[in-house]
N, C-alpha and C. Protein backbone atom coordinates (compact mmCIF):
# COMPACT_ATOMS: atom_id res chain seq x y z
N UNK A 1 0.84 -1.18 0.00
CA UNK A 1 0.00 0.00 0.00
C UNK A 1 0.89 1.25 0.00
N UNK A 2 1.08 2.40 -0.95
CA UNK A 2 1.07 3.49 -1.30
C UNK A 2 0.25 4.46 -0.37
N UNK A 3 1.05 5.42 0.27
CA UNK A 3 0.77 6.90 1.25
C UNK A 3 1.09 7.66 0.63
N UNK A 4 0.14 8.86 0.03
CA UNK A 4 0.45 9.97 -0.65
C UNK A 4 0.08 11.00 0.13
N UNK A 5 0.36 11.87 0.97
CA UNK A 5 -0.10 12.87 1.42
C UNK A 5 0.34 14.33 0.74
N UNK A 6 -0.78 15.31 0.05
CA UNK A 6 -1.05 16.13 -0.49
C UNK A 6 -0.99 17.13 0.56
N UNK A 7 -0.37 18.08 0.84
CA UNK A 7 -0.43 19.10 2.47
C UNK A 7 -0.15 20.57 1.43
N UNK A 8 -1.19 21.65 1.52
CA UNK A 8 -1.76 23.14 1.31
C UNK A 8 -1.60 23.86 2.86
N UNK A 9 -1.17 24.91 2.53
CA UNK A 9 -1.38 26.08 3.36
C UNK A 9 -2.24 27.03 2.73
N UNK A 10 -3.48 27.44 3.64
CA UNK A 10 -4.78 27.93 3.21
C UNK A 10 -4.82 29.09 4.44
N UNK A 11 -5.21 30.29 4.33
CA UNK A 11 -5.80 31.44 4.96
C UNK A 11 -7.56 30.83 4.88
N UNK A 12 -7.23 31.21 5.83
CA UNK A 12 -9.11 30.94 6.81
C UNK A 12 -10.07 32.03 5.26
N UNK A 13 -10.25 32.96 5.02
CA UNK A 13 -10.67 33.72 3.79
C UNK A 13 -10.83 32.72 2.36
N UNK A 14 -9.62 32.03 2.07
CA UNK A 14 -9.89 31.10 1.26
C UNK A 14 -10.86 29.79 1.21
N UNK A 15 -10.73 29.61 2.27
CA UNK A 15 -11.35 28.44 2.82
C UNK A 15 -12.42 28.54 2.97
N UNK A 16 -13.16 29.50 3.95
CA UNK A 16 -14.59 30.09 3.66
C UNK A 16 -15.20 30.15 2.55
N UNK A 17 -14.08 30.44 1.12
CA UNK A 17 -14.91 30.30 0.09
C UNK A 17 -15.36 29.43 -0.39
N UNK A 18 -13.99 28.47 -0.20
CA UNK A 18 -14.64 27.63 -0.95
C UNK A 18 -15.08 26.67 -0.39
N UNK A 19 -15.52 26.56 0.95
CA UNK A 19 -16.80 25.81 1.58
C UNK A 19 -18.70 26.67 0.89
N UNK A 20 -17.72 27.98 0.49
CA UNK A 20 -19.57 28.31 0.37
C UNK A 20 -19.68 28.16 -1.41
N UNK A 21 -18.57 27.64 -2.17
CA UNK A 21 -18.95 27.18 -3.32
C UNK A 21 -19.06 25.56 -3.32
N UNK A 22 -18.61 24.84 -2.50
CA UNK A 22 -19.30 23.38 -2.54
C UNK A 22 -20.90 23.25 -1.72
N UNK A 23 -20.71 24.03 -0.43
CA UNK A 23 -22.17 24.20 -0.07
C UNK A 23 -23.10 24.68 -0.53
N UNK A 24 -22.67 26.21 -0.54
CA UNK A 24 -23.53 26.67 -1.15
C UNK A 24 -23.85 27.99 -0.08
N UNK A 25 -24.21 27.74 0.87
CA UNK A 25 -24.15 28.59 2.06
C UNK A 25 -23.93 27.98 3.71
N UNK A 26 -23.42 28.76 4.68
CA UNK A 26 -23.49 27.88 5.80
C UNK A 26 -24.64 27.30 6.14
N UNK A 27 -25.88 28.11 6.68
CA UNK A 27 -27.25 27.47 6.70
C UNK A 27 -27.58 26.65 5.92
N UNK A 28 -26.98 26.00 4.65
CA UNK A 28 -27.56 24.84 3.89
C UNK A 28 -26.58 23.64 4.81
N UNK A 29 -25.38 23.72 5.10
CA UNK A 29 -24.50 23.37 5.85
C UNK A 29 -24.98 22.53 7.25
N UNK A 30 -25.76 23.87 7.86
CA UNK A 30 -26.47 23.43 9.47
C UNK A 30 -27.86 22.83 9.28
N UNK A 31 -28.52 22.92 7.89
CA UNK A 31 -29.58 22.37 8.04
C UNK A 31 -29.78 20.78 7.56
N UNK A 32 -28.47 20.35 7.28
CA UNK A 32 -27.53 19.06 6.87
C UNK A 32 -27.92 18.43 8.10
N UNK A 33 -27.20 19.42 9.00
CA UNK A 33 -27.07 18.61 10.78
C UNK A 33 -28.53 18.25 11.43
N UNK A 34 -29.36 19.74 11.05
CA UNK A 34 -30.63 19.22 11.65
C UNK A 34 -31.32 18.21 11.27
N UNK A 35 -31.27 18.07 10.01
CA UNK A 35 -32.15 16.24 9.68
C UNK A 35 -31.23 15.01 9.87
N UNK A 36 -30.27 15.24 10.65
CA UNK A 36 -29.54 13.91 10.94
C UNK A 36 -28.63 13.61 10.10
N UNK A 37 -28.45 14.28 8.87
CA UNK A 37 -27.43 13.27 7.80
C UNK A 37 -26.04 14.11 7.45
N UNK A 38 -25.72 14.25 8.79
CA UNK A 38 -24.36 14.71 8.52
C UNK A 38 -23.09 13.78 9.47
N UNK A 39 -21.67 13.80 8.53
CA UNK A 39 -20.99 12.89 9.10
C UNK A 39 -19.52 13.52 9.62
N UNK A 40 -18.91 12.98 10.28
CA UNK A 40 -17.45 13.60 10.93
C UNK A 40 -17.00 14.68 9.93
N UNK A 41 -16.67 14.27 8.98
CA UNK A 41 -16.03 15.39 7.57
C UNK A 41 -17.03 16.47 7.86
N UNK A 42 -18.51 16.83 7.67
CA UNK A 42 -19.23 17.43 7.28
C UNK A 42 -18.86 18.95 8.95
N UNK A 43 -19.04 17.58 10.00
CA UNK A 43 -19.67 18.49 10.78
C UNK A 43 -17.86 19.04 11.34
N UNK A 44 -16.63 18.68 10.90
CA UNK A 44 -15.15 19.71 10.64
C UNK A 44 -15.85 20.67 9.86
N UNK A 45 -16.38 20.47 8.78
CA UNK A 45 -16.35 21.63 7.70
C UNK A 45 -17.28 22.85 8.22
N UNK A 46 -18.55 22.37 9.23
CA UNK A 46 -19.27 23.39 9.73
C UNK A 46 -17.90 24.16 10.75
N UNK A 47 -17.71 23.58 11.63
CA UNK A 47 -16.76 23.69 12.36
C UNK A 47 -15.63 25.09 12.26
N UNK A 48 -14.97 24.57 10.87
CA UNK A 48 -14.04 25.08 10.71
C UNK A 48 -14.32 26.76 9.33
N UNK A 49 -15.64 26.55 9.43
CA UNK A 49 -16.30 27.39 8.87
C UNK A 49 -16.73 28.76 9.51
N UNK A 50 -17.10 28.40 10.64
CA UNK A 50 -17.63 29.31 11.53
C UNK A 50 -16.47 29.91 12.14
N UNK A 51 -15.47 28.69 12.60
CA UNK A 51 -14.27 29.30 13.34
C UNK A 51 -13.65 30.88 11.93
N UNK A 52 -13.50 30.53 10.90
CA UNK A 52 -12.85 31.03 9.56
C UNK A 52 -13.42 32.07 9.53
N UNK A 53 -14.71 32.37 9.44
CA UNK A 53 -15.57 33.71 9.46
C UNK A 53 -14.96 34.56 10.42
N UNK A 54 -14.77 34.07 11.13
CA UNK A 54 -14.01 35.16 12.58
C UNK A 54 -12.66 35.24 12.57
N UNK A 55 -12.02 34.30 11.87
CA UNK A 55 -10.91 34.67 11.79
C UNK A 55 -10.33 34.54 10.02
N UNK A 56 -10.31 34.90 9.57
CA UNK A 56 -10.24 34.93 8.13
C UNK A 56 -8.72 35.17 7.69
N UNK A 57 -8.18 35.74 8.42
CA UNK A 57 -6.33 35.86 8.03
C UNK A 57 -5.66 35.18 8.72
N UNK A 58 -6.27 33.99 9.67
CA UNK A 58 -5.43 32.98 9.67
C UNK A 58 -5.19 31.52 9.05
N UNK A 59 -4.19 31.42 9.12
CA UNK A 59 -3.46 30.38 7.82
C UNK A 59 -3.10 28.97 8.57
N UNK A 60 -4.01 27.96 8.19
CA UNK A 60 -3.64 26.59 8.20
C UNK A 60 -3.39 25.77 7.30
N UNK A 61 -2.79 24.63 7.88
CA UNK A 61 -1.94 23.77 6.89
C UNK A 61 -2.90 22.52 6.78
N UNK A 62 -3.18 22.22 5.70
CA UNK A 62 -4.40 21.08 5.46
C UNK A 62 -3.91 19.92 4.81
N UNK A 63 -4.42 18.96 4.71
CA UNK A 63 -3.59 17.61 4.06
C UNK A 63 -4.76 16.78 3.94
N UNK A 64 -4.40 16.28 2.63
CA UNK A 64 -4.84 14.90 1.95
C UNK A 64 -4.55 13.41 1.62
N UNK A 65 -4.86 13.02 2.16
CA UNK A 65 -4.26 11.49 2.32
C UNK A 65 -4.79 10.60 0.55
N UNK A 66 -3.92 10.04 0.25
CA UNK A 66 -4.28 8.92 -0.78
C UNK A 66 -4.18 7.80 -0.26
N UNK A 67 -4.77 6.93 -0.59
CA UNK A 67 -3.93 5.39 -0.35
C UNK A 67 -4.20 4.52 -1.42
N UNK A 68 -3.22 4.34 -2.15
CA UNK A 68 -3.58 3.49 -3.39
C UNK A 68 -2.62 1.80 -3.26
N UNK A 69 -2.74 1.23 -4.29
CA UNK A 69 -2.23 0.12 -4.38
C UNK A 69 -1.35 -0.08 -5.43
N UNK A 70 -1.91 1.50 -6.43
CA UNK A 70 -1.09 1.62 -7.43
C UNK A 70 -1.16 3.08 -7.95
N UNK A 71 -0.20 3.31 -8.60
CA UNK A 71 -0.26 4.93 -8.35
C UNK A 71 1.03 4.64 -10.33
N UNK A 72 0.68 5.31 -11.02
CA UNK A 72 1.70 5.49 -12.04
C UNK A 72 2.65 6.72 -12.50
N UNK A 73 2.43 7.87 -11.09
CA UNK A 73 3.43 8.70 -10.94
C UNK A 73 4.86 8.42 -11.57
N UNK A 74 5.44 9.08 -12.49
CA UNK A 74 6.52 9.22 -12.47
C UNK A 74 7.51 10.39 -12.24
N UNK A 75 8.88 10.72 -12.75
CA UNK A 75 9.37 11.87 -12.51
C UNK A 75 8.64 12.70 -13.33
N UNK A 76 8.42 12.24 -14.68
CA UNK A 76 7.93 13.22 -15.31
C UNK A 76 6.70 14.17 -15.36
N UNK A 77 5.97 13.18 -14.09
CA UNK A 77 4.70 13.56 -13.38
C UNK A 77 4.76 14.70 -12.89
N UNK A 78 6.17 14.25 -12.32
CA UNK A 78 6.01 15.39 -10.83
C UNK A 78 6.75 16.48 -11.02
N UNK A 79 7.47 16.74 -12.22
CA UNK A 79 8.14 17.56 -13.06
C UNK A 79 7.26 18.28 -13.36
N UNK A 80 5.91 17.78 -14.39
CA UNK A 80 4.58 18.69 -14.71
C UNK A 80 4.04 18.96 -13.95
N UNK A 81 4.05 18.42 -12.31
CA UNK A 81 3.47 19.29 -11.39
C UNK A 81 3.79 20.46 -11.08
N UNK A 82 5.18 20.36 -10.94
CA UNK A 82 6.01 21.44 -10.47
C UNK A 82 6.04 22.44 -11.26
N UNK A 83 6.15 22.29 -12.62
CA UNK A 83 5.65 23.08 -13.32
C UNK A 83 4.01 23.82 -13.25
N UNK A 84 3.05 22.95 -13.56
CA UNK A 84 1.81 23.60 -13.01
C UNK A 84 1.60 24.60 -11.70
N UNK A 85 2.63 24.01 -10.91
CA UNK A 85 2.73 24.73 -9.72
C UNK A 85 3.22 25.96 -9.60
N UNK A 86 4.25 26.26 -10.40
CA UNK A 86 5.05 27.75 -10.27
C UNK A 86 5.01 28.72 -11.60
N UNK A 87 4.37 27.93 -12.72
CA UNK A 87 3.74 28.61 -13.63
C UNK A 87 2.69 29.44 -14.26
N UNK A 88 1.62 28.28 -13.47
CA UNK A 88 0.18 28.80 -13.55
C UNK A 88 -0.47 29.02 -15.28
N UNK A 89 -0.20 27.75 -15.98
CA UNK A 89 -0.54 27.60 -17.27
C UNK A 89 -1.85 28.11 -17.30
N UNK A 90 -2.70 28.57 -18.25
CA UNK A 90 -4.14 29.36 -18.42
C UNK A 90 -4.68 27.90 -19.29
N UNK A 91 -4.41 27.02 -19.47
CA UNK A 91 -4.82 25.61 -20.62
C UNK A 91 -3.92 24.36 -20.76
N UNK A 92 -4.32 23.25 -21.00
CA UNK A 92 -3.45 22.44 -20.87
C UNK A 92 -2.88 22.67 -22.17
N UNK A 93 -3.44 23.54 -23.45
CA UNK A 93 -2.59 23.83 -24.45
C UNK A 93 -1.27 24.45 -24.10
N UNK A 94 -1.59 25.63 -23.58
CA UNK A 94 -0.16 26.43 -23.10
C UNK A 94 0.75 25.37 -22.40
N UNK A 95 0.10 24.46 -21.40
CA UNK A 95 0.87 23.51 -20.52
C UNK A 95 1.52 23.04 -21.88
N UNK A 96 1.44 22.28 -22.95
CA UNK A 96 1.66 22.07 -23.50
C UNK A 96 3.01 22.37 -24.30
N UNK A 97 2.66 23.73 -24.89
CA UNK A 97 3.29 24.46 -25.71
C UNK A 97 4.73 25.58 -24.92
N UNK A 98 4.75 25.25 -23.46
CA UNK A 98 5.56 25.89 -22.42
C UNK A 98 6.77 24.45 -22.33
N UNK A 99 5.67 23.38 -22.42
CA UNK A 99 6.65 21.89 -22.43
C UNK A 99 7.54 21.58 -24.07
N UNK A 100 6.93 22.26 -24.90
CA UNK A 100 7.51 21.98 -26.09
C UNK A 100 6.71 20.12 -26.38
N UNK A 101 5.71 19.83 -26.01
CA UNK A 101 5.32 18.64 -26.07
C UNK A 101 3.76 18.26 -26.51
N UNK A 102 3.78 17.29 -27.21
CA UNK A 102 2.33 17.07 -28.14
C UNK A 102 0.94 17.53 -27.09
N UNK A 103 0.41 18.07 -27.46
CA UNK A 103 -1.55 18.71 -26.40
C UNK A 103 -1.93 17.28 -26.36
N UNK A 104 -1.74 15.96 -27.01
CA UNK A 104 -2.76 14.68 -26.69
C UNK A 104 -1.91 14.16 -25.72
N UNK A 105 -0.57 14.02 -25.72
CA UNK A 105 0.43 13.40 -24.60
C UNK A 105 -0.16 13.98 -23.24
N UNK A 106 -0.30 15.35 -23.09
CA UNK A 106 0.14 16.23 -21.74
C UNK A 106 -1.41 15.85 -21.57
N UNK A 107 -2.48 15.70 -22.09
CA UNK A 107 -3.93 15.99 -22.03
C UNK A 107 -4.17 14.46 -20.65
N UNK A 108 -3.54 13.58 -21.56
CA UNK A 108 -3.84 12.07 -21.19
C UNK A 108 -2.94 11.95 -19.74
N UNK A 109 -2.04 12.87 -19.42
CA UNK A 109 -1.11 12.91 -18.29
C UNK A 109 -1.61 13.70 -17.49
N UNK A 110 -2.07 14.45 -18.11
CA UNK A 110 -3.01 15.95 -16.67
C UNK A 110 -4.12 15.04 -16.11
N UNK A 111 -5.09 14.77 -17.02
CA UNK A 111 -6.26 13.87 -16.84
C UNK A 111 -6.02 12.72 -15.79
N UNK A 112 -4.97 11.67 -16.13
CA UNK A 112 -4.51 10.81 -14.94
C UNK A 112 -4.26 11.24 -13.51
N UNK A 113 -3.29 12.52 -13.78
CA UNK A 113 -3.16 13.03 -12.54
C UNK A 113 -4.31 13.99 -11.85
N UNK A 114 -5.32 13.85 -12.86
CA UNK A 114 -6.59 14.43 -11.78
C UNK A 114 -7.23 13.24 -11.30
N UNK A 115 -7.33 12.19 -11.80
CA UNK A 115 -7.89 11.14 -11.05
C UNK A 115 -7.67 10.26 -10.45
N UNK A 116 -6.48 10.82 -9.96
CA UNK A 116 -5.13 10.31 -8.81
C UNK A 116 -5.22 11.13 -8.03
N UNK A 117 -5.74 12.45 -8.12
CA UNK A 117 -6.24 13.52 -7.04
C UNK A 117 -5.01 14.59 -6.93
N UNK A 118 -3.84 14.22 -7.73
CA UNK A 118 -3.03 15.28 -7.70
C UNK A 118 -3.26 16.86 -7.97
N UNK A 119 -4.35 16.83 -8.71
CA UNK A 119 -4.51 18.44 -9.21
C UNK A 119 -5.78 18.47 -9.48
N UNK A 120 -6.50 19.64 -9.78
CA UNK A 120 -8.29 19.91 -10.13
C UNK A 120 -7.80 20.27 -11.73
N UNK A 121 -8.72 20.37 -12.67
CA UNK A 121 -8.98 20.75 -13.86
C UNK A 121 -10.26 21.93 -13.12
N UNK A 122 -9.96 23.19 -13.38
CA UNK A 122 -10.82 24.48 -13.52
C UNK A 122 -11.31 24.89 -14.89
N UNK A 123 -12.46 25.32 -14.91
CA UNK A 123 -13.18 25.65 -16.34
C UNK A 123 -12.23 26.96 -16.83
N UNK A 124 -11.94 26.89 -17.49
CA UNK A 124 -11.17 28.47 -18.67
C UNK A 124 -12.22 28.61 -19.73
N UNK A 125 -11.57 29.71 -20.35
CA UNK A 125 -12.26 30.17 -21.17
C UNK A 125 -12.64 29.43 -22.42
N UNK A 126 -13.52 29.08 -23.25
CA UNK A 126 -13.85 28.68 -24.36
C UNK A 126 -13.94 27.04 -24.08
N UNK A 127 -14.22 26.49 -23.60
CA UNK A 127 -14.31 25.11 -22.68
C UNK A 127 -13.05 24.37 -22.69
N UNK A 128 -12.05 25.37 -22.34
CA UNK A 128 -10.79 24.86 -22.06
C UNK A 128 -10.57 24.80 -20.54
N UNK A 129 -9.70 23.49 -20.30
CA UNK A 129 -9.71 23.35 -18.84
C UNK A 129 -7.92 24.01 -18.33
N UNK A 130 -8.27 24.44 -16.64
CA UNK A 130 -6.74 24.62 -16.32
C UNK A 130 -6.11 24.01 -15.35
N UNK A 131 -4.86 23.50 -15.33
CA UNK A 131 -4.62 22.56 -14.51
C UNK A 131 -4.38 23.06 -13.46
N UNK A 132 -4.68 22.84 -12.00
CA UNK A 132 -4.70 23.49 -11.12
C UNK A 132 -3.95 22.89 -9.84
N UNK A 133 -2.98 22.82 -9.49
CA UNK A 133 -2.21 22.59 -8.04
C UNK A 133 -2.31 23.29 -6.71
N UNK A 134 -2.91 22.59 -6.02
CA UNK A 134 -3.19 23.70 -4.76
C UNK A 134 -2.55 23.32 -3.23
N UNK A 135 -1.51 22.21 -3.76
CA UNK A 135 -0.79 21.77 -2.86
C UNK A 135 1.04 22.16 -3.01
N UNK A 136 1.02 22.47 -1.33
CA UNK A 136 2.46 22.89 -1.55
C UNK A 136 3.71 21.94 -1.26
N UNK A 137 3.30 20.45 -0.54
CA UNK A 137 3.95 19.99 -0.42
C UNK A 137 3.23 18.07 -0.58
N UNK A 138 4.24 17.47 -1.52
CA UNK A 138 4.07 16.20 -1.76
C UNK A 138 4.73 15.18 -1.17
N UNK A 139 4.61 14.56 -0.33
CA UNK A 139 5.10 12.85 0.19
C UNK A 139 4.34 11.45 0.11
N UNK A 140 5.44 11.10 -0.58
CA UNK A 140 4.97 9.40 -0.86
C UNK A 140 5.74 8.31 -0.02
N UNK A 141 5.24 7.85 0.81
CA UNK A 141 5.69 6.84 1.89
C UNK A 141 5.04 4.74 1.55
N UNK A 142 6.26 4.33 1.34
CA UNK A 142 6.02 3.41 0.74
C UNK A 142 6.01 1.90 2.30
């Protein structure tokens, strides 16, 4: 078994947001709790929601656990991460064309590594997607 932990440093402001773009709002949040169907994750996220509103410029360090059995990371993976990471490509074309490397190669490699959880694909302009890294630090423990 494969340990990937994904670890972000996030300001409380960020975070607020984007609890109220998966929720939607806090009160849709608490009214989760009142009919019973909310679970450990849910009721951190109320949690750490309310705490965030009040404090909004402070900065925690968050982490994501993987656990796979198989993972097809390579260097060259984590090369295009690093790149995604300190570049901030606007398309996986540009990702592309910054790599000097074919748009179907990098397409089929971004794509993997979103469903390995390494990175989000964000909507761009003209239904182009952007590859998105929101983690600052990667460890794989074997």
């Amino acid at each position: 078994m494969i340990e990937i932990k994904l670890t972000r440093k996030i300001k409380g402001k960020k975070l607020t947001k984007e609890f109220e773009e998966h929720y939607g709002s806090i009160q849709k949040l608490k009214n989760i709790f009142k009919k019973g169907k909310g679970d450990m994750k849910l009721q951190m996220d109320l949690e750490n929601w309310e705490y965030f509103l009040e404090h909004p410029n402070e900065e925690i360090e968050q982490d994501k656990i993987i656990y796979t059995d198989k993972t097809k990371i390579s260097m060259i993976d984590l090369e295009l991460l690093n790149f995604i990471k300190y570049e901030k490509p606007k398309s996986i074309t540009e990702l592309a064309k910054y790599l000097e490397k074919d748009v179907a190669n990098i397409q089929r490699k971004v794509d993997t590594l979103e469903q390995e959880g390494f990175l989000e694909l964000e909507k761009g302009n003209r239904n182009s997607k952007i590859p998105v890294l929101n983690y600052d630090k990667i460890e794989i423990a074997i």
